[in-house]
N, C-alpha and C. Protein backbone atom coordinates (compact mmCIF):
# COMPACT_ATOMS: atom_id res chain seq x y z
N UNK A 1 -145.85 -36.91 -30.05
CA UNK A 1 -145.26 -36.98 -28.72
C UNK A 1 -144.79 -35.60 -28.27
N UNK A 2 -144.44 -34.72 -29.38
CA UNK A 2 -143.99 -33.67 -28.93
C UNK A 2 -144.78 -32.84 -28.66
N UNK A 3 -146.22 -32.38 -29.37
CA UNK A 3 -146.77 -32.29 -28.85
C UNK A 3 -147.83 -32.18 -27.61
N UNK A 4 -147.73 -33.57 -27.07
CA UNK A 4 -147.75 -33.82 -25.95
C UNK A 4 -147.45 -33.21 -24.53
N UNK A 5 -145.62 -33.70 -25.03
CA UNK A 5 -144.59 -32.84 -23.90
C UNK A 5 -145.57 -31.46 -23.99
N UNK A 6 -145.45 -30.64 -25.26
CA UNK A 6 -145.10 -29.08 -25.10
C UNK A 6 -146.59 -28.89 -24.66
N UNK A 7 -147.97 -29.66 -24.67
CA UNK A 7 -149.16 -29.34 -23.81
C UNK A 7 -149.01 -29.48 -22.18
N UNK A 8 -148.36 -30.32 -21.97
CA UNK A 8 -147.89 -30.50 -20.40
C UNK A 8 -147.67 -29.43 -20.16
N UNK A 9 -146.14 -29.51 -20.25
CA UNK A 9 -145.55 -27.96 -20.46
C UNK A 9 -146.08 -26.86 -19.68
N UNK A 10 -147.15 -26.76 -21.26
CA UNK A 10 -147.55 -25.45 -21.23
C UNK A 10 -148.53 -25.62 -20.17
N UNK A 11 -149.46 -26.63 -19.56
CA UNK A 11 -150.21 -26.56 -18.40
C UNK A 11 -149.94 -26.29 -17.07
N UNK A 12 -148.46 -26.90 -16.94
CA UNK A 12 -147.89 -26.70 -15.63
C UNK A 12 -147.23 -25.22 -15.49
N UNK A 13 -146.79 -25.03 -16.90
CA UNK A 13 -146.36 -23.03 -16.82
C UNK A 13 -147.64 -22.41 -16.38
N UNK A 14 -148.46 -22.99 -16.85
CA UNK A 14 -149.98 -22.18 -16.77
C UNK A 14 -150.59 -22.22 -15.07
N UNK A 15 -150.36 -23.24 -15.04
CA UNK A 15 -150.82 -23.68 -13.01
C UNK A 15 -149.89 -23.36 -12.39
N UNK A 16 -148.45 -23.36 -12.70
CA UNK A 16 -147.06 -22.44 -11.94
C UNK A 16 -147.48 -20.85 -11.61
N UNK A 17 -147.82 -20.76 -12.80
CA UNK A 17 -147.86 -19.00 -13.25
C UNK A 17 -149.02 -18.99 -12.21
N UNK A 18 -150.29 -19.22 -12.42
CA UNK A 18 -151.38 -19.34 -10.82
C UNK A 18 -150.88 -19.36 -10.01
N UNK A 19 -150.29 -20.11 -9.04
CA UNK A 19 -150.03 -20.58 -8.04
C UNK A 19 -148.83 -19.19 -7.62
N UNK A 20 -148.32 -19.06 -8.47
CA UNK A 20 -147.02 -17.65 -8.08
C UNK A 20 -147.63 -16.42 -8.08
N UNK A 21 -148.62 -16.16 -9.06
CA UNK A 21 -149.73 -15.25 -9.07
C UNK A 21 -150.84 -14.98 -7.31
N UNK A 22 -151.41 -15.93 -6.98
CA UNK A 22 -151.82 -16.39 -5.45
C UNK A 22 -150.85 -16.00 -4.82
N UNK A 23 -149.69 -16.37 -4.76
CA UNK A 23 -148.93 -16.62 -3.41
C UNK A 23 -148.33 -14.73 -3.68
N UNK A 24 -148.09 -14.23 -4.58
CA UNK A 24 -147.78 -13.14 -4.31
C UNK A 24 -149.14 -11.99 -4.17
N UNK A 25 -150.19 -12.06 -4.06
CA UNK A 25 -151.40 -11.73 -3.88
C UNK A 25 -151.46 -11.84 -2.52
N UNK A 26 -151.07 -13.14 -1.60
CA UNK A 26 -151.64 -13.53 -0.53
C UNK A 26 -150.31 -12.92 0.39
N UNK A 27 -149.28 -12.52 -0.39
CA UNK A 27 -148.21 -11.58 0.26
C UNK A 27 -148.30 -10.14 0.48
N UNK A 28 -149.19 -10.29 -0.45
CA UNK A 28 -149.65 -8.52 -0.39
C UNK A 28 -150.98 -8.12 1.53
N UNK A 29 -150.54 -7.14 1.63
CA UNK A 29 -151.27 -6.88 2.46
C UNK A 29 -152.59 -6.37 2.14
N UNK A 30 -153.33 -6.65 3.61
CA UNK A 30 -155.67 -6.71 3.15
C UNK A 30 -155.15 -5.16 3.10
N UNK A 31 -154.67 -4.14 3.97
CA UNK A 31 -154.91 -2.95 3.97
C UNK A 31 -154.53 -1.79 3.69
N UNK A 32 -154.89 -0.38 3.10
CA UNK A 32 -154.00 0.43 2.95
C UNK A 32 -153.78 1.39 3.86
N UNK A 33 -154.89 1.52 4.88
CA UNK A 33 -154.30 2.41 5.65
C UNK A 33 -154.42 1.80 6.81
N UNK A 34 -152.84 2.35 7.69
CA UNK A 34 -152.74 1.74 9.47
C UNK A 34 -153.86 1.26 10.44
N UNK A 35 -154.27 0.27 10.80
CA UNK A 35 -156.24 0.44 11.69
C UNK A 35 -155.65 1.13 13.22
N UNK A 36 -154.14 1.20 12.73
CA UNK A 36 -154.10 2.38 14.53
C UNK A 36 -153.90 3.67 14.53
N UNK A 37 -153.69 4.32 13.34
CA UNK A 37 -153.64 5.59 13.05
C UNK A 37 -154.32 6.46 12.02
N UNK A 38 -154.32 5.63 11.38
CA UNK A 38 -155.13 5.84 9.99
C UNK A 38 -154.46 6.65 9.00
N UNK A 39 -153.07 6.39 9.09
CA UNK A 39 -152.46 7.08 8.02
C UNK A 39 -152.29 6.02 7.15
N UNK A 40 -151.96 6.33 6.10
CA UNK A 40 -151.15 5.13 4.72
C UNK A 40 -150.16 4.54 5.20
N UNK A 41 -149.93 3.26 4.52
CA UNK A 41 -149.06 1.82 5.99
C UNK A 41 -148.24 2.12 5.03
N UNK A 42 -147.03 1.80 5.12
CA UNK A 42 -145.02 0.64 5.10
C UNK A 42 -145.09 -0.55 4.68
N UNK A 43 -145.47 -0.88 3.46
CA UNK A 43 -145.63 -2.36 3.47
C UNK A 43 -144.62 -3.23 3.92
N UNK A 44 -143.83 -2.75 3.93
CA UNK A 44 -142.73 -3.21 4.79
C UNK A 44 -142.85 -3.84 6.50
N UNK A 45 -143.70 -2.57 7.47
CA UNK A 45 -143.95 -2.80 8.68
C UNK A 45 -145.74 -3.64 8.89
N UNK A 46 -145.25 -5.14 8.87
CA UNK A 46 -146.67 -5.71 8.37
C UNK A 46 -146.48 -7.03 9.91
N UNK A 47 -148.14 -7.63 10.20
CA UNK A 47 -147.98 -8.75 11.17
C UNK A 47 -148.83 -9.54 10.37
N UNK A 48 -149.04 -10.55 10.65
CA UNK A 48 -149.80 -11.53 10.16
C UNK A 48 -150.63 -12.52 11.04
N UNK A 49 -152.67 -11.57 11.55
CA UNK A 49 -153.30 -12.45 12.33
C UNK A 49 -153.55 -13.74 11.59
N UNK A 50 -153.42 -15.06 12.02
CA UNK A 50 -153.99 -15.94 12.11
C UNK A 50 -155.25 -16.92 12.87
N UNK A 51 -156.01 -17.16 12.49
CA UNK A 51 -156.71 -18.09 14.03
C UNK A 51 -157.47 -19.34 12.59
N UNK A 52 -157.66 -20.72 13.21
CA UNK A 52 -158.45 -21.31 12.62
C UNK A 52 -160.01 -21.57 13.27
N UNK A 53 -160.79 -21.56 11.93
CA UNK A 53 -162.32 -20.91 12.52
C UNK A 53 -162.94 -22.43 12.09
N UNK A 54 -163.69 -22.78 13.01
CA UNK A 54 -164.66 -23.82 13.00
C UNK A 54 -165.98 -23.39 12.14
N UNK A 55 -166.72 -24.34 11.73
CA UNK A 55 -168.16 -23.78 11.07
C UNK A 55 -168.77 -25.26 11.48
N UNK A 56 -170.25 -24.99 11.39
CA UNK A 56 -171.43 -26.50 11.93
C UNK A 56 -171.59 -26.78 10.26
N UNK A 57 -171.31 -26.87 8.84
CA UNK A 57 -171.57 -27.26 8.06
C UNK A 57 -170.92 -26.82 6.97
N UNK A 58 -171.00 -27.58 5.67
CA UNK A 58 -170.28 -27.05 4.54
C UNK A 58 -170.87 -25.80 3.66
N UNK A 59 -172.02 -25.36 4.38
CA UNK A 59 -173.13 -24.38 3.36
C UNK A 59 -172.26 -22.91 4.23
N UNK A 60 -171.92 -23.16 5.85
CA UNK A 60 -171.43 -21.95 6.51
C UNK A 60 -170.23 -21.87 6.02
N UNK A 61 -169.31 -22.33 6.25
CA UNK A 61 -167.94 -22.73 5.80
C UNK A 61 -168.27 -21.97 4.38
N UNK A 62 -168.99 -22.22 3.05
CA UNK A 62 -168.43 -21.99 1.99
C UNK A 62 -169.15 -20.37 1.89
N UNK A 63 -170.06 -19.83 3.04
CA UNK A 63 -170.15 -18.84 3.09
C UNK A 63 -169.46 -17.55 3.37
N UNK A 64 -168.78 -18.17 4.80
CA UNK A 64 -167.59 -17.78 4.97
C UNK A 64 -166.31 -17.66 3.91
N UNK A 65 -166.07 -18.39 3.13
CA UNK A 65 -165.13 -18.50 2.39
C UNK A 65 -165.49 -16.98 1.18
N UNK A 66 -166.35 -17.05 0.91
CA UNK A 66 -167.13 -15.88 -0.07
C UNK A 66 -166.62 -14.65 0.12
N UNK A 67 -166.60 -13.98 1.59
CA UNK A 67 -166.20 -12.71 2.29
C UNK A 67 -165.54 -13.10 3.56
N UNK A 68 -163.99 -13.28 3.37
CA UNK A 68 -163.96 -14.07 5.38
C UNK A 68 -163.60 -12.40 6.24
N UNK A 69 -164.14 -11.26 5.26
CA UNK A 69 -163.82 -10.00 6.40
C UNK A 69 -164.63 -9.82 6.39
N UNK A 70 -165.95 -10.61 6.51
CA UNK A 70 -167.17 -10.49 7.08
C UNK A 70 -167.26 -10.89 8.04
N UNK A 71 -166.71 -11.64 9.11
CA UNK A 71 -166.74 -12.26 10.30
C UNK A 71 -165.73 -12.09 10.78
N UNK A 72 -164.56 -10.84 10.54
CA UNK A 72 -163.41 -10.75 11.37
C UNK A 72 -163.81 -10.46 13.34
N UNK A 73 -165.48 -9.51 13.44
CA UNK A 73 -165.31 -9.48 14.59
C UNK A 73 -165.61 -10.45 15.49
N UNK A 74 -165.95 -11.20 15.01
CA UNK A 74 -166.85 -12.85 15.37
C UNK A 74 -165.19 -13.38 15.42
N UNK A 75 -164.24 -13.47 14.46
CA UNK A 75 -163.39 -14.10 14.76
C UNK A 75 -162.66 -13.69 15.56
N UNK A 76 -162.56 -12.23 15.91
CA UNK A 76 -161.56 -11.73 17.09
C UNK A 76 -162.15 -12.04 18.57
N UNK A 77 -162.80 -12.20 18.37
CA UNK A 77 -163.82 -12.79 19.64
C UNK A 77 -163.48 -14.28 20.28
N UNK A 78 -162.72 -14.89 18.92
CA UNK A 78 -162.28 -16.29 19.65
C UNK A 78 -161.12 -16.54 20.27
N UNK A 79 -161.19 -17.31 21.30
CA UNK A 79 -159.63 -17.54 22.02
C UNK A 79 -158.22 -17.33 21.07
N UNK A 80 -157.64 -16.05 21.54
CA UNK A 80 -156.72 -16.15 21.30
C UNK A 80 -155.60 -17.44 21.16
N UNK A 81 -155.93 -17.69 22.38
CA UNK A 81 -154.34 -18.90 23.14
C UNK A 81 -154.32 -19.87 22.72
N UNK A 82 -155.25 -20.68 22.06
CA UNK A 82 -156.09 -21.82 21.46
C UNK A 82 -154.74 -22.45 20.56
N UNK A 83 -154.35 -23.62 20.62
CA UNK A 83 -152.98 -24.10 19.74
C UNK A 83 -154.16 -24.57 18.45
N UNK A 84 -153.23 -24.18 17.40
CA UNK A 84 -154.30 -24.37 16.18
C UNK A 84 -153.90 -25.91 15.55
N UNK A 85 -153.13 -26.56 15.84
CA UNK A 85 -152.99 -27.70 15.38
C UNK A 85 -153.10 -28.75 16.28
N UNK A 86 -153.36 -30.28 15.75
CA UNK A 86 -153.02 -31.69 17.10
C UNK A 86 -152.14 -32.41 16.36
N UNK A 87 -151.79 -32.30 15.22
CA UNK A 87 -150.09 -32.96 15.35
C UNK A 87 -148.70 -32.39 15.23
N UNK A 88 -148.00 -32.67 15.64
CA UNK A 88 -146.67 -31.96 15.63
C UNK A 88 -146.06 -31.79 14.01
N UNK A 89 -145.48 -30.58 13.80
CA UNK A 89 -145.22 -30.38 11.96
C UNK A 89 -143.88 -31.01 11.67
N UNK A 90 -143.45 -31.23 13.26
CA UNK A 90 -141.82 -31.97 12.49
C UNK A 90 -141.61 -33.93 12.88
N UNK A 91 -142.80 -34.15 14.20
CA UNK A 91 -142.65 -35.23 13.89
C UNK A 91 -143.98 -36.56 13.70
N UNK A 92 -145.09 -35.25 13.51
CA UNK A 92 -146.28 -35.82 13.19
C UNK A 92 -146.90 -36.09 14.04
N UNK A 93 -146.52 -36.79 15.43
CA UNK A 93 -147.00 -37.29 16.50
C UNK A 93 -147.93 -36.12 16.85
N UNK A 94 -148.84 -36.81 18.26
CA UNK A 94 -150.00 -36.02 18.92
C UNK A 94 -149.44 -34.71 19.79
N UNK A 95 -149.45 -33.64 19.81
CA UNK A 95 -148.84 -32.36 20.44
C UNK A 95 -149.09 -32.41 21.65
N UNK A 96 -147.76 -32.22 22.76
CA UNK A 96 -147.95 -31.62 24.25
C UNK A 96 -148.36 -30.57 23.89
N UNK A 97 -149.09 -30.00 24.75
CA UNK A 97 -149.52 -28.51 25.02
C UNK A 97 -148.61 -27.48 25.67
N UNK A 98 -147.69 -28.21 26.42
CA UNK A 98 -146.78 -27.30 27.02
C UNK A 98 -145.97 -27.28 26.07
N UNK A 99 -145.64 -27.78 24.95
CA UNK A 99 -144.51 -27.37 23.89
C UNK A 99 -145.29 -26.96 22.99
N UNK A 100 -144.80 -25.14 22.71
CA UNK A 100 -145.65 -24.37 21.79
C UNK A 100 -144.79 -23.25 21.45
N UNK A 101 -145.11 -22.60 20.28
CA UNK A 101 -144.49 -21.80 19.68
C UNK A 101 -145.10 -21.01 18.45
N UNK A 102 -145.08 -19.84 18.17
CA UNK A 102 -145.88 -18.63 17.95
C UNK A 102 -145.50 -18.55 16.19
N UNK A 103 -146.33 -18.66 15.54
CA UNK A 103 -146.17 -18.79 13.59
C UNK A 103 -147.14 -18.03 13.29
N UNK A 104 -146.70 -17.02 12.73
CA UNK A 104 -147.74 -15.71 11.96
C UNK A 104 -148.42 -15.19 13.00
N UNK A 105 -148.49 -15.58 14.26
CA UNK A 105 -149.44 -15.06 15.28
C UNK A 105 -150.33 -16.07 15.64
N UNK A 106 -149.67 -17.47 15.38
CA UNK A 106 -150.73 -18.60 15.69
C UNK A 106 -149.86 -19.08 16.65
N UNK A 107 -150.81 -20.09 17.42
CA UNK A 107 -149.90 -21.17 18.12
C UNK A 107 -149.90 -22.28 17.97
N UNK A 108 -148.53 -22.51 17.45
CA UNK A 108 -148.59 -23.63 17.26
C UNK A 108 -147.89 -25.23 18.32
N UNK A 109 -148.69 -26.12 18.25
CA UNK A 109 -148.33 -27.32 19.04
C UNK A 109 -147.37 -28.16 18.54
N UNK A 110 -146.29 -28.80 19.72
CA UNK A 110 -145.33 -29.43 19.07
C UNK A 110 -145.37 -30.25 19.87
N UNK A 111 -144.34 -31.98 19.96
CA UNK A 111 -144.41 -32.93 20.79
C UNK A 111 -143.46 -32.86 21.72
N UNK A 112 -142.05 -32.39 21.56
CA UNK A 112 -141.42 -32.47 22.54
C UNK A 112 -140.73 -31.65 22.46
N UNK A 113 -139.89 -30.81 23.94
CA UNK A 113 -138.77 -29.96 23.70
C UNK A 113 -137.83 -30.17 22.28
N UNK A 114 -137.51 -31.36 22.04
CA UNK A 114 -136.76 -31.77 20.79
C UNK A 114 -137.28 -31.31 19.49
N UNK A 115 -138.64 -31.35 19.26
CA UNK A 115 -138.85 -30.69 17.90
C UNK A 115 -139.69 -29.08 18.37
N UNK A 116 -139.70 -28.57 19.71
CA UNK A 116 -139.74 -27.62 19.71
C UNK A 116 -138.09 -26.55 19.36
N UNK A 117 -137.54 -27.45 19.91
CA UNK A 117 -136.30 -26.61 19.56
C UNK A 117 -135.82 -26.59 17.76
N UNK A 118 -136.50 -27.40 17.17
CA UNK A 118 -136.39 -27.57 15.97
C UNK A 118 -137.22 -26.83 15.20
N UNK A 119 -138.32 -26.85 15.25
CA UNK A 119 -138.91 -25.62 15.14
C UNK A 119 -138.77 -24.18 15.75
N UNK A 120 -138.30 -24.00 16.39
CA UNK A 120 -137.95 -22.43 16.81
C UNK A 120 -136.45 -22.02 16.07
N UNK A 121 -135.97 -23.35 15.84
CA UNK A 121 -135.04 -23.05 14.53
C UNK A 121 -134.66 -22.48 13.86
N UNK A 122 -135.43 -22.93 12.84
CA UNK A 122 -136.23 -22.47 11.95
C UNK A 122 -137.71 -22.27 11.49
N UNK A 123 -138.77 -21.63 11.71
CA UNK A 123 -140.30 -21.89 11.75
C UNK A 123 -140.34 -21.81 10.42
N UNK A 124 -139.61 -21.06 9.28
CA UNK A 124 -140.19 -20.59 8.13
C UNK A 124 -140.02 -22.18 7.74
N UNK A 125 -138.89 -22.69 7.64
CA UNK A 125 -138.90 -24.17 6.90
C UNK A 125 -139.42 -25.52 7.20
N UNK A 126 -140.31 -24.89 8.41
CA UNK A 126 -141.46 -25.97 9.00
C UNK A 126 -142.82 -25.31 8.56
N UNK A 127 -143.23 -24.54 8.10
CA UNK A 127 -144.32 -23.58 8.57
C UNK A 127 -145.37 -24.27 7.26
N UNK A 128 -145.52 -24.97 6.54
CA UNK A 128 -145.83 -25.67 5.19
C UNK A 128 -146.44 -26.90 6.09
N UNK A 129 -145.57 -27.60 6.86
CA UNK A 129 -145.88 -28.91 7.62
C UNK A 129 -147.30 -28.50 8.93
N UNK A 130 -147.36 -27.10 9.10
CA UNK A 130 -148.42 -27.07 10.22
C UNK A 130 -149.52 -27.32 9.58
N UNK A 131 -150.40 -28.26 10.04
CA UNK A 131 -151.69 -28.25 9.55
C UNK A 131 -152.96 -27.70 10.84
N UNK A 132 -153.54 -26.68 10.07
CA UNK A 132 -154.23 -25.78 11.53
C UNK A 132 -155.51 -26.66 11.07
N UNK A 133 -155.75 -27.23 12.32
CA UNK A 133 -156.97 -27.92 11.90
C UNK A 133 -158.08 -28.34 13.65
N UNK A 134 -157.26 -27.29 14.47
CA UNK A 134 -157.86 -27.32 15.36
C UNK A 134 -158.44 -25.97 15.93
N UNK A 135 -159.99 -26.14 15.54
CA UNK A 135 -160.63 -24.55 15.54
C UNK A 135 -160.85 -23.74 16.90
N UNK A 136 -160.70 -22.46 16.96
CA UNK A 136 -160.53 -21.79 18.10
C UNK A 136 -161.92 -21.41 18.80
N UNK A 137 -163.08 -22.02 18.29
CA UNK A 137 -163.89 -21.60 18.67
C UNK A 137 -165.10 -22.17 18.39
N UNK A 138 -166.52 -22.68 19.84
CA UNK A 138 -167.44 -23.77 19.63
C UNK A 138 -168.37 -23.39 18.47
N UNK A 139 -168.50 -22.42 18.72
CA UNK A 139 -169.85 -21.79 17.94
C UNK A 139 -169.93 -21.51 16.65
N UNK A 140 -170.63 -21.51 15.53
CA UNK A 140 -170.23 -21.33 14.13
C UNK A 140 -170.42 -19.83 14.52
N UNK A 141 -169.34 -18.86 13.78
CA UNK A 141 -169.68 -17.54 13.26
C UNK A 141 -170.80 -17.10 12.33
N UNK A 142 -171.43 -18.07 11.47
CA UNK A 142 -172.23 -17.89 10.88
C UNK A 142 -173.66 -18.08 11.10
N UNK A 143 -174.18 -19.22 11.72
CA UNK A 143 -175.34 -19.68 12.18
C UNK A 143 -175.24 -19.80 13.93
N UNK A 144 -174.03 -19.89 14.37
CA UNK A 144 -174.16 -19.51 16.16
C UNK A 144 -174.69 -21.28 16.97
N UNK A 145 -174.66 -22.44 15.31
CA UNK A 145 -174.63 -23.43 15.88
C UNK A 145 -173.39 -24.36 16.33
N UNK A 146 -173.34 -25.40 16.96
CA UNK A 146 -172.13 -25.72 17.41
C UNK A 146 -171.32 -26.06 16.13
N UNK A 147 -169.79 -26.29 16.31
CA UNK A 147 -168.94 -26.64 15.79
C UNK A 147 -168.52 -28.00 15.41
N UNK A 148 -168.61 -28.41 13.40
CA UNK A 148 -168.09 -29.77 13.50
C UNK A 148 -167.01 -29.56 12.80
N UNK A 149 -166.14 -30.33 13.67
CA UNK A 149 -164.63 -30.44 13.63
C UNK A 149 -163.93 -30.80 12.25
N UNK A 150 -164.67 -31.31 11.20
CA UNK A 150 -164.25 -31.42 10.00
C UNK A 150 -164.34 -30.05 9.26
N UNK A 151 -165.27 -29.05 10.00
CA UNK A 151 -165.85 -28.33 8.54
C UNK A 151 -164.80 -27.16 9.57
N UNK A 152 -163.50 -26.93 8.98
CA UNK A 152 -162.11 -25.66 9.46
C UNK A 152 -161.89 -24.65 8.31
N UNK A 153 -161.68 -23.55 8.67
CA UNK A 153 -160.46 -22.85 7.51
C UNK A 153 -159.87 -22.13 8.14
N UNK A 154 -158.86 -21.38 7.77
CA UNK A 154 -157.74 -20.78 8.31
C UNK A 154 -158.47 -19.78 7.81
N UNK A 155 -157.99 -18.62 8.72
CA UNK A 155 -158.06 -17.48 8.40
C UNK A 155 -157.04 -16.33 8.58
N UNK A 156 -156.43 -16.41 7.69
CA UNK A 156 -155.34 -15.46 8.35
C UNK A 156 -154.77 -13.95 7.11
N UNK A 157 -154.96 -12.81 8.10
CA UNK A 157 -154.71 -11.53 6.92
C UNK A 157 -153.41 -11.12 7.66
N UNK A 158 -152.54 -10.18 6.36
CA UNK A 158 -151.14 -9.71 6.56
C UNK A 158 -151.61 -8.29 6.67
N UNK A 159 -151.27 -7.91 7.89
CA UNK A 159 -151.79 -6.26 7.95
C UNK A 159 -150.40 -5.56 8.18
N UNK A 160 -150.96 -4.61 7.15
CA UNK A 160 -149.70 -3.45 7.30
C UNK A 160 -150.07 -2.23 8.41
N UNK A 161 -148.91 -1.72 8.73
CA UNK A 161 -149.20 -0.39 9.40
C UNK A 161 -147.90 0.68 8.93
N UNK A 162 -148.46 2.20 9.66
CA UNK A 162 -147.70 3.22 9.05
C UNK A 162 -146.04 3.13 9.75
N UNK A 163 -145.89 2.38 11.07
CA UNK A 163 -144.82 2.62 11.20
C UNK A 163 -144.50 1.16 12.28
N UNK A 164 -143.46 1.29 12.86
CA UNK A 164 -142.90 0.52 14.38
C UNK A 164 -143.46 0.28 15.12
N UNK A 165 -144.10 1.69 15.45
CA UNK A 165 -144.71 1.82 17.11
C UNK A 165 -145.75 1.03 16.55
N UNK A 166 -146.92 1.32 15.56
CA UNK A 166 -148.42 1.15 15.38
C UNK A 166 -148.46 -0.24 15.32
N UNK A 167 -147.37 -0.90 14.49
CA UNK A 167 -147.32 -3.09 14.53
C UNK A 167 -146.94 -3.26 16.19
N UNK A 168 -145.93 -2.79 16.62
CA UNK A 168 -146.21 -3.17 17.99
C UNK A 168 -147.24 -3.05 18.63
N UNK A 169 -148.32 -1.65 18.66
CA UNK A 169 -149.42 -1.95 19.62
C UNK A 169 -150.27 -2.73 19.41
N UNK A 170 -150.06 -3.00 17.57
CA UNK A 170 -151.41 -4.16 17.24
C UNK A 170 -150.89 -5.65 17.34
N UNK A 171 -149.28 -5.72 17.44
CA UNK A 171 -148.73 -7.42 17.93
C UNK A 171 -149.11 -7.69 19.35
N UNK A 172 -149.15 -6.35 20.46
CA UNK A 172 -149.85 -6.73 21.61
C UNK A 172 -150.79 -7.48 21.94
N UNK A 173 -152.19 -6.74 21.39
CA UNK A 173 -153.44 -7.06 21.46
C UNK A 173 -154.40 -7.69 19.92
N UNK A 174 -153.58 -8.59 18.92
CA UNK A 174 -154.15 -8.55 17.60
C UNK A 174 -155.79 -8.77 18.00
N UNK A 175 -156.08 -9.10 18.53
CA UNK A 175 -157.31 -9.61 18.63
C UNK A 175 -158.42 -8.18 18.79
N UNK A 176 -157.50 -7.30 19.79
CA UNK A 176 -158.54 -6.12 20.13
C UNK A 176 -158.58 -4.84 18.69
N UNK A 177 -157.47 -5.33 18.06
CA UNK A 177 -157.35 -4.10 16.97
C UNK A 177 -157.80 -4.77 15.43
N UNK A 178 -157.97 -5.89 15.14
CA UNK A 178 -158.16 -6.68 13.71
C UNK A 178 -159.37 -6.23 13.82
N UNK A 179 -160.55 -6.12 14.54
CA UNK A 179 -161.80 -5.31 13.88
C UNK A 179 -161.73 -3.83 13.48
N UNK A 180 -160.36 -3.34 13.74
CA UNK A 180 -160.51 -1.90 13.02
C UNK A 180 -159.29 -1.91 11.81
N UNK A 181 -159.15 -3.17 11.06
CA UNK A 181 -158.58 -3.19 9.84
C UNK A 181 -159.46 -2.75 8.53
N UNK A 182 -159.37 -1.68 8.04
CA UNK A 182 -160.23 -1.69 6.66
C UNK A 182 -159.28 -2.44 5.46
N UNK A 183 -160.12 -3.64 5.14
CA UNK A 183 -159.78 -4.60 4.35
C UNK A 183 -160.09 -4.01 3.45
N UNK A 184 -159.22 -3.94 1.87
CA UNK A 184 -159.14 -3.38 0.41
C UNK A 184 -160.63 -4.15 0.08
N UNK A 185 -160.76 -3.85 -1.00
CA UNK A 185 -162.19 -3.92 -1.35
C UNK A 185 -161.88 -5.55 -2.08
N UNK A 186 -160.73 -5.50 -2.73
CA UNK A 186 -160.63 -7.02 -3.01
C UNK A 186 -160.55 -7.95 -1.85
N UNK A 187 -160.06 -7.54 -0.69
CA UNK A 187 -160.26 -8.81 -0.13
C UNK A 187 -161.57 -9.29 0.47
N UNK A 188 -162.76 -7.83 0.34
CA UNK A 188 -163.94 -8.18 0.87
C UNK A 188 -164.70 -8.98 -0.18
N UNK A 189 -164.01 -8.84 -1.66
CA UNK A 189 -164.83 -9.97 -3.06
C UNK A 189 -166.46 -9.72 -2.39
């Protein structure tokens, strides 16, 4: 029996230790140098684009998944404004469109002033409950055929820059400056 326990254990230390391993990986930023100046970034002064990307099948989708800074300019190309979710993260229900609010650089949909104000709250302790599952765009990035609504992934990189000014001009326009991010060589895998 004890045995047992101490194999558990040791599996869930082992899938903990992963999972903390990932999440501080996926904290790290794609880049090392600013894409607005081109000096060496602040990891400190960082934004985080998001958009969720549609694909016409599971063969594009898992292609995409392989290199997704292979299609960053295909993805900057898609509607910005696009709310990335259709249910609300705090009370599940179907999202007004006029209640919305901005997470990593996404938008997200909520149902009513009431859980918009709840979410603007706090976003970090809702931000787990968004499920982005509404893609910003008809066309697959990969094959240029239409979009089925099951086959989504998120795509979202933490870009650093060298200072203040350079995250502000790229929080302006993320869309016009994420094709001049040079992504580390790991995140191109």
């Amino acid at each position: 029996m004890k045995t047992v326990q101490f194999l558990l254990s040791l599996g869930f230390g082992i899938a903990l230790g992963t999972a903390m391993a990932q999440a501080e990986e996926a904290a790290k930023p794609v880049n090392s140098k600013c894409p607005i100046s081109g000096k060496a970034i602040d990891a400190e002064q960082t934004s985080t684009y998001t958009k969720v990307v549609g694909f016409c099948c599971e063969k594009c989708l898992a292609k995409h998944n392989e290199n997704p800074a292979a299609n960053v300019a295909k993805i900057a190309e898609m509607p910005a404004d696009k709310i990335v979710n259709t249910k609300c993260p705090v009370s599940g229900k179907a999202i007004d469109a006029e209640q919305t609010a901005m997470l990593h650089g996404a938008k997200v949909g909520l149902c009513c002033e009431k859980c918009l104000a709840k979410f603007k709250a706090d976003p970090e302790a809702l931000a787990a409950k968004v499920v982005y599952d509404n893609a910003a765009n008809e066309k697959c990035p990969v094959s240029g055929k239409a979009v089925d609504a099951e086959q989504v992934a998120t795509f979202s990189a933490k870009v650093a820059f060298c200072c203040e000014k350079c995250k502000a001009k790229f929080d302006e326009a993320p869309d016009k400056s994420i094709g001049k991010v040079e992504f580390d060589s790991a995140e191109k895998k």
